[in-house]
Protein backbone atom coordinates (compact mmCIF):
# COMPACT_ATOMS: atom_id res chain seq x y z
CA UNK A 1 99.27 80.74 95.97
CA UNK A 2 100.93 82.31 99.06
CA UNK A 3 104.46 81.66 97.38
CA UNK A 4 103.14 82.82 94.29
CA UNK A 5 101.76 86.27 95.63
CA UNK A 6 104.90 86.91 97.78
CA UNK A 7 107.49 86.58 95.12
CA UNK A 8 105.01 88.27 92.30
CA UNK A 9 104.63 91.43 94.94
CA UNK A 10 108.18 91.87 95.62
CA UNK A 11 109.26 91.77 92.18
CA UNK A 12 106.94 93.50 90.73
CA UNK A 13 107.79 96.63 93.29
CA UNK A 14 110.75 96.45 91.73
CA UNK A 15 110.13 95.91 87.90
CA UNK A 16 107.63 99.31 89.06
CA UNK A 17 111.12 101.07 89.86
CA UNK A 18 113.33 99.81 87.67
CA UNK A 19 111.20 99.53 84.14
CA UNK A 20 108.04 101.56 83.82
CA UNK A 21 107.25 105.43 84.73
CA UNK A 22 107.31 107.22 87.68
CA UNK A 23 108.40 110.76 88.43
CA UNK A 24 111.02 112.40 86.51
CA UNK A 25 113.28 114.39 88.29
CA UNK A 26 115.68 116.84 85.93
CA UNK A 27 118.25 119.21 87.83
CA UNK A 28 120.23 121.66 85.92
CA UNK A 29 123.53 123.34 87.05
CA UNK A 30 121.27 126.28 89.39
CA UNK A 31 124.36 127.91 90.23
CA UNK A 32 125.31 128.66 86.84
CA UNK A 33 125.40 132.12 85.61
CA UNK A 34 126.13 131.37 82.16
CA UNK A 35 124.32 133.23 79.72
CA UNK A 36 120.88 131.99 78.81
CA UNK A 37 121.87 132.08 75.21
CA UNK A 38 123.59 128.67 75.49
CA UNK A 39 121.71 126.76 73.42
CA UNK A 40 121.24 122.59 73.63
CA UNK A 41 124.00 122.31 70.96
CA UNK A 42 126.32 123.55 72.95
CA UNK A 43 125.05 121.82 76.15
CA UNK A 44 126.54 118.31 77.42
CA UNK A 45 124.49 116.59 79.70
CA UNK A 46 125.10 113.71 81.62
CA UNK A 47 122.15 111.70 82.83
CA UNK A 48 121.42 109.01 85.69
CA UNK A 49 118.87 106.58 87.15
CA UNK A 50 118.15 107.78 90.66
CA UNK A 51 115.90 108.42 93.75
CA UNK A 52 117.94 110.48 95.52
CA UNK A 53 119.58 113.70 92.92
CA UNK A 54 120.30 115.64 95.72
CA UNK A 55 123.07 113.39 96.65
CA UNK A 56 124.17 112.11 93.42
CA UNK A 57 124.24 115.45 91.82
CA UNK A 58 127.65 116.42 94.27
CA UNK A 59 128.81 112.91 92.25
CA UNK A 60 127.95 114.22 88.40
CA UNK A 61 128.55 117.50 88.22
CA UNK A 62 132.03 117.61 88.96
CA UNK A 63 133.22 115.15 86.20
CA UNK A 64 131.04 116.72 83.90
CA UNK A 65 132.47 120.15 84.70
CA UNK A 66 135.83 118.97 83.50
CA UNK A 67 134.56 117.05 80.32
CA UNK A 68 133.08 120.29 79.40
CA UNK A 69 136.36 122.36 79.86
CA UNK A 70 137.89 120.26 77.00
CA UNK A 71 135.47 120.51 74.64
CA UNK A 72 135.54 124.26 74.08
CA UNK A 73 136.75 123.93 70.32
CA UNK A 74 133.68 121.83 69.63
CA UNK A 75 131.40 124.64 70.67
CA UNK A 76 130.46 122.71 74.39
CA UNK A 77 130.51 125.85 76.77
CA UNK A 78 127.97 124.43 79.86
CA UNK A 79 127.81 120.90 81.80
CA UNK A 80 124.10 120.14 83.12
CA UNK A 81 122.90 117.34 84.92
CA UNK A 82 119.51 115.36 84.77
CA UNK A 83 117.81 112.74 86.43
CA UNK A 84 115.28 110.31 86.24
CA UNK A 85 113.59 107.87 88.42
CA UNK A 86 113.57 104.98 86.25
CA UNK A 87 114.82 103.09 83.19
CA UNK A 88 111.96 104.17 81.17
CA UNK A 89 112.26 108.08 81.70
CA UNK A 90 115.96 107.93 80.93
CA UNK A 91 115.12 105.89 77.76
CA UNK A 92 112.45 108.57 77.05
CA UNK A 93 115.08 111.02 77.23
CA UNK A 94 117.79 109.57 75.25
CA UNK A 95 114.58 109.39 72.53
CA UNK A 96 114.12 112.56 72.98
CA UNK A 97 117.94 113.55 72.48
CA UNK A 98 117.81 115.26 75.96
CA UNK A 99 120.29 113.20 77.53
CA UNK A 100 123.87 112.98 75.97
CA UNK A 101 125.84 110.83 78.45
CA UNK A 102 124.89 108.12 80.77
CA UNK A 103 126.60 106.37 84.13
CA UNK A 104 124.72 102.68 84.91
CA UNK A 105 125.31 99.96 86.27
CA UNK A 106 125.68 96.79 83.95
CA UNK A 107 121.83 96.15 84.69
CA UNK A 108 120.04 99.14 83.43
CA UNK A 109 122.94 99.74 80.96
CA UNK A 110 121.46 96.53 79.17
CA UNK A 111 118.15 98.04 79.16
CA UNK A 112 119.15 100.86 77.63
CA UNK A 113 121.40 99.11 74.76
CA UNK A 114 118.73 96.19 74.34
CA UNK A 115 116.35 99.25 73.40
CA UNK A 116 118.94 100.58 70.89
CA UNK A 117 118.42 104.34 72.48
CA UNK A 118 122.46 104.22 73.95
CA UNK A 119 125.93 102.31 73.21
CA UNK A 120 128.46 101.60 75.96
CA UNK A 121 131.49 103.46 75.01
CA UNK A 122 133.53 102.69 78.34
CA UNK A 123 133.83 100.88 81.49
CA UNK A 124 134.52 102.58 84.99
CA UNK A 125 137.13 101.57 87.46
CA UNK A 126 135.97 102.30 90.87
CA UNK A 127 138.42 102.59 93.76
CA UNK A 128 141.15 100.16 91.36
CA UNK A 129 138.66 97.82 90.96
CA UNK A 130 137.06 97.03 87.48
CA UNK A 131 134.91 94.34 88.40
CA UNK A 132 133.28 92.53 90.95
CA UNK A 133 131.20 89.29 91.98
CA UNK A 134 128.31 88.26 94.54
CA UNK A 135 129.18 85.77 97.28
CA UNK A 136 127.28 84.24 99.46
CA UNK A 137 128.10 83.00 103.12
CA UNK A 138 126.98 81.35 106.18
CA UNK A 139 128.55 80.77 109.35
CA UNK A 140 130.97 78.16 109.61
CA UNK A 141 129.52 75.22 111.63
CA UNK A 142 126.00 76.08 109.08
CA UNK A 143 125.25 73.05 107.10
CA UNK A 144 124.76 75.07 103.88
CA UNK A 145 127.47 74.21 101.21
CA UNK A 146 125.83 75.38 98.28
CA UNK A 147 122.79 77.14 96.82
CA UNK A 148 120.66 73.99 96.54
CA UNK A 149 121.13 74.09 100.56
CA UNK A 150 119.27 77.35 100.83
CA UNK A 151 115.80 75.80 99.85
CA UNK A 152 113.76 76.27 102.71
CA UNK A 153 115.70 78.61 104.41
CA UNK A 154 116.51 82.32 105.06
CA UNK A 155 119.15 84.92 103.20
CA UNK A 156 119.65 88.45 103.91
CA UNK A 157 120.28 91.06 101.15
CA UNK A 158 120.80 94.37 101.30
CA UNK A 159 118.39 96.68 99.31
CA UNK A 160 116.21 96.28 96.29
CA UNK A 161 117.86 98.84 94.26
CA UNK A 162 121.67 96.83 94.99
CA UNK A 163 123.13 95.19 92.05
CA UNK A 164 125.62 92.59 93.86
CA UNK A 165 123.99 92.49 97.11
CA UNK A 166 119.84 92.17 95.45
CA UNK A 167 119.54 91.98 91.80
CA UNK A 168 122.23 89.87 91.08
CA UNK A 169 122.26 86.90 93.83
CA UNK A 170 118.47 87.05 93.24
CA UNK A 171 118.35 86.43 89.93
CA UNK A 172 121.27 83.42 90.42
CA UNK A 173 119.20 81.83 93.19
CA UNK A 174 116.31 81.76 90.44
CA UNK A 175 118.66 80.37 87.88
CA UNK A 176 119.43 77.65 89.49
CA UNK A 177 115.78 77.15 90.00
CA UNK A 178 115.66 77.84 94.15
CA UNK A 179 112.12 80.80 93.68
CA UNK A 180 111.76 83.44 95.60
CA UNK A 181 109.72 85.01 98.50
CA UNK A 182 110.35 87.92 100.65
CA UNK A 183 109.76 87.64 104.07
CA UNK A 184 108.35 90.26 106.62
CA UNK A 185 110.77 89.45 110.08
CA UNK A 186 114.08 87.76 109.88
CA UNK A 187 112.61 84.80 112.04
CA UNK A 188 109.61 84.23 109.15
CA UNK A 189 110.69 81.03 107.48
CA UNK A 190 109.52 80.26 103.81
CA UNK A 191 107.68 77.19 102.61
CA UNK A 192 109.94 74.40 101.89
CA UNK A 193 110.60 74.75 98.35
CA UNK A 194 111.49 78.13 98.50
CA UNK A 195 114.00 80.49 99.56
CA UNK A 196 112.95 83.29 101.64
CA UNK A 197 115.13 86.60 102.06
CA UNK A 198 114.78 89.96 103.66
CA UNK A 199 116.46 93.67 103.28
CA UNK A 200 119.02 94.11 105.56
CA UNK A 201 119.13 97.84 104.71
CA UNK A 202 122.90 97.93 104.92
CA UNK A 203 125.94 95.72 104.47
CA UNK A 204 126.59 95.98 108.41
CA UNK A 205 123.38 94.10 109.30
CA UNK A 206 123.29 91.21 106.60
CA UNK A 207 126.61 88.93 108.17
CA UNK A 208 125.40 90.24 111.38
CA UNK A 209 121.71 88.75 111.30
CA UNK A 210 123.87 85.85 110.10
CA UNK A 211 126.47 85.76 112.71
CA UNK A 212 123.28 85.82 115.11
CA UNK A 213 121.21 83.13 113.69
CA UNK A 214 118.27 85.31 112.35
CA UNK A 215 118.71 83.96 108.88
CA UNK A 216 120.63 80.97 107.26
CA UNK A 217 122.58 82.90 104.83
CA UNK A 218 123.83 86.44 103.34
CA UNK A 219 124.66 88.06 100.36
CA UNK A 220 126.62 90.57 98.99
CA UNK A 221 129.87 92.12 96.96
CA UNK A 222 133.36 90.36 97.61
CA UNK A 223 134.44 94.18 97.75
CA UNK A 224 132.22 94.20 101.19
CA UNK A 225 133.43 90.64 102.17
CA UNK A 226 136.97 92.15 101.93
CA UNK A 227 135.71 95.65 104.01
CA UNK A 228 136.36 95.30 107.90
CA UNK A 229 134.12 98.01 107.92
CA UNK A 230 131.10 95.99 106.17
CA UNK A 231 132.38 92.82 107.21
CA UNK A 232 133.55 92.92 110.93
CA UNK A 233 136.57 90.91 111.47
CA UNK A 234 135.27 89.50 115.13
CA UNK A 235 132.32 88.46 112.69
CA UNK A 236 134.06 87.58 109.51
CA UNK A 237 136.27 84.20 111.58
CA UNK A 238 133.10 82.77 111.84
CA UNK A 239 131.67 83.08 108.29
CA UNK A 240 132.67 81.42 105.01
CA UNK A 241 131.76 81.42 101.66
CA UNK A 242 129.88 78.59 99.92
CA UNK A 243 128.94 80.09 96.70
CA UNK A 244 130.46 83.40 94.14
CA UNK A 245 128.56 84.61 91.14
CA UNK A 246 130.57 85.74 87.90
CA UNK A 247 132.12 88.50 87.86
CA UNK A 248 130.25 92.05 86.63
CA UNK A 249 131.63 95.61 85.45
CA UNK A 250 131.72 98.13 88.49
CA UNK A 251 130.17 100.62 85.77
CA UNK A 252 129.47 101.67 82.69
CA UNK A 253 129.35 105.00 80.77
CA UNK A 254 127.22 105.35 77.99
CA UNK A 255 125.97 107.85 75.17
CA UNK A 256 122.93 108.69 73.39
CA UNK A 257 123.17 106.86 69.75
CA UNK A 258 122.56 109.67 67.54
CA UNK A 259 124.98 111.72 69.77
CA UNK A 260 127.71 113.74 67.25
CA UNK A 261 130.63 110.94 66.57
CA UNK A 262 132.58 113.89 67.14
CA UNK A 263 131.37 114.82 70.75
CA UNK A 264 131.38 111.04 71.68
CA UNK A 265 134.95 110.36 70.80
CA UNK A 266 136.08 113.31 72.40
CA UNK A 267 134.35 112.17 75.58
CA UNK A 268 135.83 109.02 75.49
CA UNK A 269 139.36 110.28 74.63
CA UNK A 270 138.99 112.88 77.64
CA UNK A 271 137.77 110.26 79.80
CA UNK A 272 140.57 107.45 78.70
CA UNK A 273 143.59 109.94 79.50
CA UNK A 274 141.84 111.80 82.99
CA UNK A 275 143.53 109.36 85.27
CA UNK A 276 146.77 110.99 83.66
CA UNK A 277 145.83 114.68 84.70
CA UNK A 278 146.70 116.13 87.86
CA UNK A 279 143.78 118.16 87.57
CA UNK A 280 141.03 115.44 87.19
CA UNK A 281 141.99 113.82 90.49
CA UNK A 282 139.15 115.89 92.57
CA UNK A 283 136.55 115.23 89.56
CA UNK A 284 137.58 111.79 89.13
CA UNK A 285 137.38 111.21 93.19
CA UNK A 286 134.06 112.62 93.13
CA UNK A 287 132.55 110.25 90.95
CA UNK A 288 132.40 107.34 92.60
CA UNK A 289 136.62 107.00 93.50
CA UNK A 290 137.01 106.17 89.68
CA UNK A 291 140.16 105.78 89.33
CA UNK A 292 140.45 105.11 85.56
CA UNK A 293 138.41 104.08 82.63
CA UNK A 294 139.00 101.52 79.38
CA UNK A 295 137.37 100.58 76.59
CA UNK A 296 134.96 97.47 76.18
CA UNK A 297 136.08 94.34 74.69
CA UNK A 298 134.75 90.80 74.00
CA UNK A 299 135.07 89.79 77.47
CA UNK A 300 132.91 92.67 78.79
CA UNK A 301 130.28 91.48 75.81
CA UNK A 302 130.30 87.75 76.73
CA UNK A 303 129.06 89.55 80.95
CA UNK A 304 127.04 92.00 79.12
CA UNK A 305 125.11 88.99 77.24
CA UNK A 306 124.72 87.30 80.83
CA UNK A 307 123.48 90.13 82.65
CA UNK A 308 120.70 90.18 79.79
CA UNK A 309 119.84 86.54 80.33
CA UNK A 310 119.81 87.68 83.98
CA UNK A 311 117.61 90.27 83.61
CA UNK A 312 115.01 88.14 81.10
CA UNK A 313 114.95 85.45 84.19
CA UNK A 314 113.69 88.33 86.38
CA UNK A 315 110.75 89.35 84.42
CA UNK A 316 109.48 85.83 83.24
CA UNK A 317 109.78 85.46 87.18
CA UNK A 318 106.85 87.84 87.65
CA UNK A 319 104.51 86.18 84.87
């Protein structure tokens, strides 16, 4: 029962934030002074999944800006930018044709295409990178040499809203049939059939608590394994890695599915060529260091189709 509880509480906190209603948060350009006779049809708005708009609107608006500035012979004269704080008000949206364009990470991008309310047009390069993986590590002299080592012990993740450094390792860990609970203090253990694991809150503090012996094990992207910022080089000599996930898309854009053909491929033909203009390179910078985008292909299907089974492993999880 106790193992039962934990893992059902933690997980369903999260299915709360990442499937079903909450608060809706919408933010229009408020700086704008163009005229109020701009109707929706000549309105792109891009949309994203977020508790914190005030932060990622600095990240939107700017790429969305220059989208907009191309599109002037299809009648788009005004960029606006809307939030929501979960999967389920974005879908609303996209229902409600209120939401044109979508950023996501591989995760909630499946929810969205698995509901048949958006198609993935493109896939986002962020700082050179197109993809990425999960590993886990330990320190060196730890007996852990795989995930089947982890039962009965500790790993440190970094936030439940991370996809490489939460929702993916979490999900593997329950694939490979090693459940779930989280634990309150770094020095709780779990029962002995069980993995327990704990927010770090940062990527800092995860091979640190490791490094330190509060917990067996940590988790997170290769991109932060490779960071001597994230992962400290008087730290890093006396980690290794014992296990690495497949890899995932850094991100995904997405559109609406009744969105005009004609808008869409223009978006994705401005988007294709921006990391060829001089004048996208601020724009581009500002969302998220992308530094290109291409166009899906099988490969990208064949992840897409894991992250679903992924995603279906979470949920029966919490039944």
């Amino acid at each position: 029962m106790y193992a039962s509880r934990r893992l059902r509480t933690t997980f369903g906190l999260w299915a709360l934030w990442f499937f079903f209603p909450l608060t809706l948060v919408a933010m229009a350009d408020l700086s704008s002074h163009v005229s109020s006779e701009i109707g929706r049809h000549q309105t792109l708005v891009i949309g994203k999944v977020s508790v914190d708009p005030k932060k990622q609107y600095g990240v939107m608006k700017p790429i969305a800006d220059y989208v907009v500035r191309r599109m002037g012979n299809l009648g788009i004269k005004r960029a606006l930018v809307m939030f929501a704080k979960d999967n389920a008000m974005m879908i609303s949206y996209l229902r409600q044709g209120k939401v044109d364009w979508i950023t996501e990470t591989p995760f909630s991008a499946g929810v969205f295409v698995e509901k048949g309310e958006a198609e993935i047009i493109l896939r986002r390069w962020n700082g050179g990178v197109p993809e990425y993986h999960t590993v886990f590590f330990a320190r060196r002299d730890s007996p852990i040499n795989s995930l089947r080592d982890l039962k009965g012990r500790t790993i440190a993740f970094e936030d439940p809203g991370s996809t490489s450094a939460f929702l993916l390792p979490a999900a593997t860990l329950i694939q490979h049939g090693l459940p779930l609970v989280r634990l309150t203090t770094p020095r709780e253990k779990p029962p002995a059939d069980m993995v327990g694991y704990i927010f770090a809150s940062s990527e800092v503090n995860a091979p640190a608590w490791v490094f330190r012996g509060h917990v067996d094990a940590g988790a997170f992207s290769n991109l932060d394994w490779n960071d001597d910022g994230r992962m400290l080089p008087s730290l890093k000599k006396d980690m290794r890695i014992f296990f690495r996930t497949k890899a995932i898309d850094r991100g995904l854009e997405l559109v609406r599915r009744d969105l005009d053909p004609a808008v869409k491929n223009r978006l994705k033909q401005i988007l294709l060529n921006a990391h060829n203009d001089p004048s996208a390179r601020a724009a581009l910078k500002a969302y998220k260091m992308t530094t290109r985008f291409d166009e899906p292909d099988a490969d990208m299907a064949r992840r897409m189709d894991w992250i679903k089974s992924l995603s279906a492993i979470i949920q029966e999880s919490l039944n």
